[in-house]
Protein backbone atom coordinates (compact mmCIF):
# COMPACT_ATOMS: atom_id res chain seq x y z
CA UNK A 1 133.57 89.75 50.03
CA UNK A 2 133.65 89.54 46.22
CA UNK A 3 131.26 91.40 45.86
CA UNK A 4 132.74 94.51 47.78
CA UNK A 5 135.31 94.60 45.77
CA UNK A 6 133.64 94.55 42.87
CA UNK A 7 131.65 97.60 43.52
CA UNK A 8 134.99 99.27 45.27
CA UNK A 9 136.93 98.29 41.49
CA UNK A 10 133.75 100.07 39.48
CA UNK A 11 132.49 96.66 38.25
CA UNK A 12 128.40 95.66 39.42
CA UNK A 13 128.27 91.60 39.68
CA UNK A 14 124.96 90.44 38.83
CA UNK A 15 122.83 90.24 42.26
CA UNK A 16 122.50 86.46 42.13
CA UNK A 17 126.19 86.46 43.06
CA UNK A 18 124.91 87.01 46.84
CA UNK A 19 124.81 84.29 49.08
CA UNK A 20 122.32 85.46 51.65
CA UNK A 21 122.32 83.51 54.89
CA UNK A 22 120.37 83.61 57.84
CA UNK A 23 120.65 82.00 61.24
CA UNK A 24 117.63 79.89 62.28
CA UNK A 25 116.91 78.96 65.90
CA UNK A 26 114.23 76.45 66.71
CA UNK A 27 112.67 74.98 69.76
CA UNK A 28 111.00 71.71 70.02
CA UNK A 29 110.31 70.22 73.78
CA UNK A 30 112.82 73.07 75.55
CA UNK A 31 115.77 72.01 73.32
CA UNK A 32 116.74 74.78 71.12
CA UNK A 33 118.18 73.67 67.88
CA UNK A 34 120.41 76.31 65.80
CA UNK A 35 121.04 76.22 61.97
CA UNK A 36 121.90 78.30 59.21
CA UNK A 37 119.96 78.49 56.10
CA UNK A 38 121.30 80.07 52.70
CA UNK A 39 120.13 80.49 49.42
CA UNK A 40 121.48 79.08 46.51
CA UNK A 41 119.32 80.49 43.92
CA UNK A 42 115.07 81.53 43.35
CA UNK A 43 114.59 77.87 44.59
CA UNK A 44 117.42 75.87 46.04
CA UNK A 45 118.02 76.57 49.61
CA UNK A 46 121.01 74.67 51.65
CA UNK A 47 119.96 73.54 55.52
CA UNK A 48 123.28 73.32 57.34
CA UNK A 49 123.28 71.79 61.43
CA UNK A 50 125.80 70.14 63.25
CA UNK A 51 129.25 70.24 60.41
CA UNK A 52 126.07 68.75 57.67
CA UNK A 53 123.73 70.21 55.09
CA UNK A 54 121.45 69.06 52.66
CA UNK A 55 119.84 70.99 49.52
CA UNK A 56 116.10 71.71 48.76
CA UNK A 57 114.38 72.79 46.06
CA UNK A 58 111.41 75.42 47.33
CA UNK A 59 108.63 76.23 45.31
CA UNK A 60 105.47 78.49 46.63
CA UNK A 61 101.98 76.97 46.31
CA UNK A 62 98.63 79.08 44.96
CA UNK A 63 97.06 77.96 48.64
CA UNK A 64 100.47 79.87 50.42
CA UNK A 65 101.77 76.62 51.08
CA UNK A 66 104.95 75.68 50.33
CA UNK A 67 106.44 72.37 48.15
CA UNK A 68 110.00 70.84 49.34
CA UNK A 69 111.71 68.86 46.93
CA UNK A 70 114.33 66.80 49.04
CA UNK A 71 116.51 63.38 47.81
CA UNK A 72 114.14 62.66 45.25
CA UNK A 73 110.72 63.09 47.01
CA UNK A 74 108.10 66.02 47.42
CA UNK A 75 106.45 67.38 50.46
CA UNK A 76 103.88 69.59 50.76
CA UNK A 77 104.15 71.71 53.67
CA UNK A 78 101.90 74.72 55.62
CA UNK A 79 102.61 77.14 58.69
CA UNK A 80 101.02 78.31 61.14
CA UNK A 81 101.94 80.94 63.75
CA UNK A 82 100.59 81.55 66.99
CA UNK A 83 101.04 83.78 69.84
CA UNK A 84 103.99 81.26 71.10
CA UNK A 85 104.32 78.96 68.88
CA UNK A 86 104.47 77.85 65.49
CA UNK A 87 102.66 75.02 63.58
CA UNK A 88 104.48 73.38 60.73
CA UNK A 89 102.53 70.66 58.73
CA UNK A 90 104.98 68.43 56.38
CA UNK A 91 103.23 65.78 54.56
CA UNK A 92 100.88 64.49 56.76
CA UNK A 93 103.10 65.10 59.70
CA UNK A 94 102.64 68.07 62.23
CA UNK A 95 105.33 69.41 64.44
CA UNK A 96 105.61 72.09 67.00
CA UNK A 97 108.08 75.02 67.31
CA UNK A 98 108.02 77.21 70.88
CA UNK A 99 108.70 80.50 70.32
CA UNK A 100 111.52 82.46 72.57
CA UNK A 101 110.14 83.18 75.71
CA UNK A 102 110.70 86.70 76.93
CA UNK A 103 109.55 87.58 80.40
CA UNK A 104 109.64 91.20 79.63
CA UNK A 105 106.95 91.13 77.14
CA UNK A 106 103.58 90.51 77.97
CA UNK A 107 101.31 87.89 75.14
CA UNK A 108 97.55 86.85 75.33
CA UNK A 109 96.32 83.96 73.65
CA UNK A 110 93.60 86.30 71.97
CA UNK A 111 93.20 89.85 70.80
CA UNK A 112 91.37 91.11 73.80
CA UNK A 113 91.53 89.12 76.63
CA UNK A 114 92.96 90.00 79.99
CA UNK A 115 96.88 88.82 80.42
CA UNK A 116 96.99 86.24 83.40
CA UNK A 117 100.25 87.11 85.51
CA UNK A 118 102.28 83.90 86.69
């Protein structure tokens, strides 16, 4: 990258010169979607699925929520994680992400109770 051979040439780009991206795999009703997310800057993140992308604007909310700026409107939007799942209110919409399941590891519902084997 650029940024390798900066450093290798003596020069230090400032850090903001990174593009960090991370690979994102979510699954809604057994159908496992897979997207890349990078970040543009302290607030703009790019979404990219299926040869498309779009921009938002993130900013982080005093209750640990979070606000999305997308095309010109503003959502308001909370997580929740469970033991296999996570909960993600947008708006006044909720949707459901499974997590992975891994037969080798074990989960309970609740600290404490007794696993039930299938």
């Amino acid at each position: 990258t650029d940024f390798l051979h900066s450093l290798e040439r003596g020069q230090v780009l400032p850090a903001n010169t990174l593009l960090n991206i991370v690979d994102v795999e979510l699954i809604a009703e057994s159908i496992k979607y897979s997207l890349k997310v990078a970040r543009q800057s302290l607030t703009m993140y790019v979404i990219i699925m299926n040869h498309s992308h779009i921009e938002i604007d993130v900013h982080r909310l005093s209750d640990g929520g979070l606000l999305l700026s997308y095309d010109g409107n503003s959502y308001t939007t909370y997580m929740k994680e469970e033991v296999d799942k996570y909960r993600i209110t947008i708006g006044n919409k909720t949707c459901v992400f499974e997590k992975e399941k891994d037969p080798t590891v074990l989960r309970s519902p609740s600290a404490g109770k007794l696993l039930q084997y299938v």
